[in-house]
Protein backbone atom coordinates (compact mmCIF):
# COMPACT_ATOMS: atom_id res chain seq x y z
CA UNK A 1 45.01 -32.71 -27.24
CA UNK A 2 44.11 -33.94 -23.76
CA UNK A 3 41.59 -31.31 -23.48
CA UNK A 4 39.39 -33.07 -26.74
CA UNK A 5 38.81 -36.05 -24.30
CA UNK A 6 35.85 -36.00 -22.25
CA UNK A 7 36.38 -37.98 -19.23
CA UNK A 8 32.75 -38.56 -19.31
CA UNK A 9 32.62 -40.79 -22.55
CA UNK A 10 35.75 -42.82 -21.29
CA UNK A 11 34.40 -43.60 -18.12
CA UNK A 12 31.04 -44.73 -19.68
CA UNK A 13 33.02 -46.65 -22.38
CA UNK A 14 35.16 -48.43 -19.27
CA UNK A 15 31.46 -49.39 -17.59
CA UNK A 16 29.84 -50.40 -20.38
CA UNK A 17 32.89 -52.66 -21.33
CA UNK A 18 32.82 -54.22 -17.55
CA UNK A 19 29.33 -54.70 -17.81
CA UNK A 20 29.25 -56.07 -21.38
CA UNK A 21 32.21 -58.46 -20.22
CA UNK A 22 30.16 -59.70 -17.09
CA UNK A 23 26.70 -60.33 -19.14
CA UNK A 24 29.21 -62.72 -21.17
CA UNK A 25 30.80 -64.45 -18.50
CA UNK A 26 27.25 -65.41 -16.81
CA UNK A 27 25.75 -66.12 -20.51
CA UNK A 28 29.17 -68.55 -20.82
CA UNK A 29 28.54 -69.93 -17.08
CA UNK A 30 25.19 -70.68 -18.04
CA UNK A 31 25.43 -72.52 -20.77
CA UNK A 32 28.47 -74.29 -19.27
CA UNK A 33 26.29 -75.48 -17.18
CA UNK A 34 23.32 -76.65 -19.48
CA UNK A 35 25.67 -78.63 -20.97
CA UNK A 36 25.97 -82.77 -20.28
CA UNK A 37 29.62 -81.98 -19.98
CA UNK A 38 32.46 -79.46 -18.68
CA UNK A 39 33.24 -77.55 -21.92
CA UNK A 40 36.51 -76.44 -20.86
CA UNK A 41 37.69 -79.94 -20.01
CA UNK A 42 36.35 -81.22 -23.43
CA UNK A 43 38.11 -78.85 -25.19
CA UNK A 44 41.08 -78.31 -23.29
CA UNK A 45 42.35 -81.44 -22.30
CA UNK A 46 40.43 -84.12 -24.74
CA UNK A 47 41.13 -81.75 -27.73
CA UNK A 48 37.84 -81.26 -29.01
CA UNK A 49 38.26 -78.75 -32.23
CA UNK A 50 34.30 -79.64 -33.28
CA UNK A 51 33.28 -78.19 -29.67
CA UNK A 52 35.61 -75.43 -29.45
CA UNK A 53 34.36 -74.39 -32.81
CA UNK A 54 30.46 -74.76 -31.64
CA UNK A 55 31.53 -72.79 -28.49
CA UNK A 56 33.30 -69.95 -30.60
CA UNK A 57 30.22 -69.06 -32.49
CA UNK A 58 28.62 -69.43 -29.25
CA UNK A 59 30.93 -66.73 -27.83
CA UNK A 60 30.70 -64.22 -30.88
CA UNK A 61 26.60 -64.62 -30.74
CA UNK A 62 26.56 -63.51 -27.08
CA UNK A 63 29.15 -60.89 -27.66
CA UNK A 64 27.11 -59.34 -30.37
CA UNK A 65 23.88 -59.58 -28.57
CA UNK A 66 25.21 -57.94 -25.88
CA UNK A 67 26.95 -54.97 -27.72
CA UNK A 68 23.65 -54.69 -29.43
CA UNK A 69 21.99 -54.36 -26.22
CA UNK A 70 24.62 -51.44 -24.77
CA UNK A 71 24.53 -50.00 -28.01
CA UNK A 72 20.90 -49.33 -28.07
C-alpha cells in the first residue's frame, strides 16, 4: 500500500494547499481593508449575522476562484 503513493503528488497537493490558503488570506486582508469598517469586530463582537453572511459568500467566491486557478 505505501508503495501506490507518490510522494510527488502529496507534496504538490501540500504546496498548492499553502499557496491556495495564502491567496485567500491576502484576498480576505484586502477586502478587510476596503471596507468602512473592521469586519471581524462587526461580526464578532456587535453580532452582525447580515455581514457574516455577506462575508461567507465572500469567502466561498475567493476559495473557488482560487481552486479554479490551481486547478488549471
Amino acid at each position: 500500500m505505501a508503495g501506490m503513493i507518490n510522494l510527488g503528488f502529496v507534496i504538490n497537493s501540500l504546496l498548492f494547499s499553502f499557496l491556495g490558503i495564502f491567496v485567500f488570506w491576502v484576498a480576505f486582508l484586502i477586502i478587510d481593508k476596503l471596507t468602512p469598517y473592521h469586519l471581524w469586530k462587526e461580526i464578532i463582537e456587535e453580532k452582525n449575522v447580515a455581514l457574516a453572511i455577506v462575508v461567507g459568500a465572500m469567502s466561498l467566491g475567493i476559495c473557488i476562484i482560487v481552486a479554479a486557478a490551481i486547478h488549471a
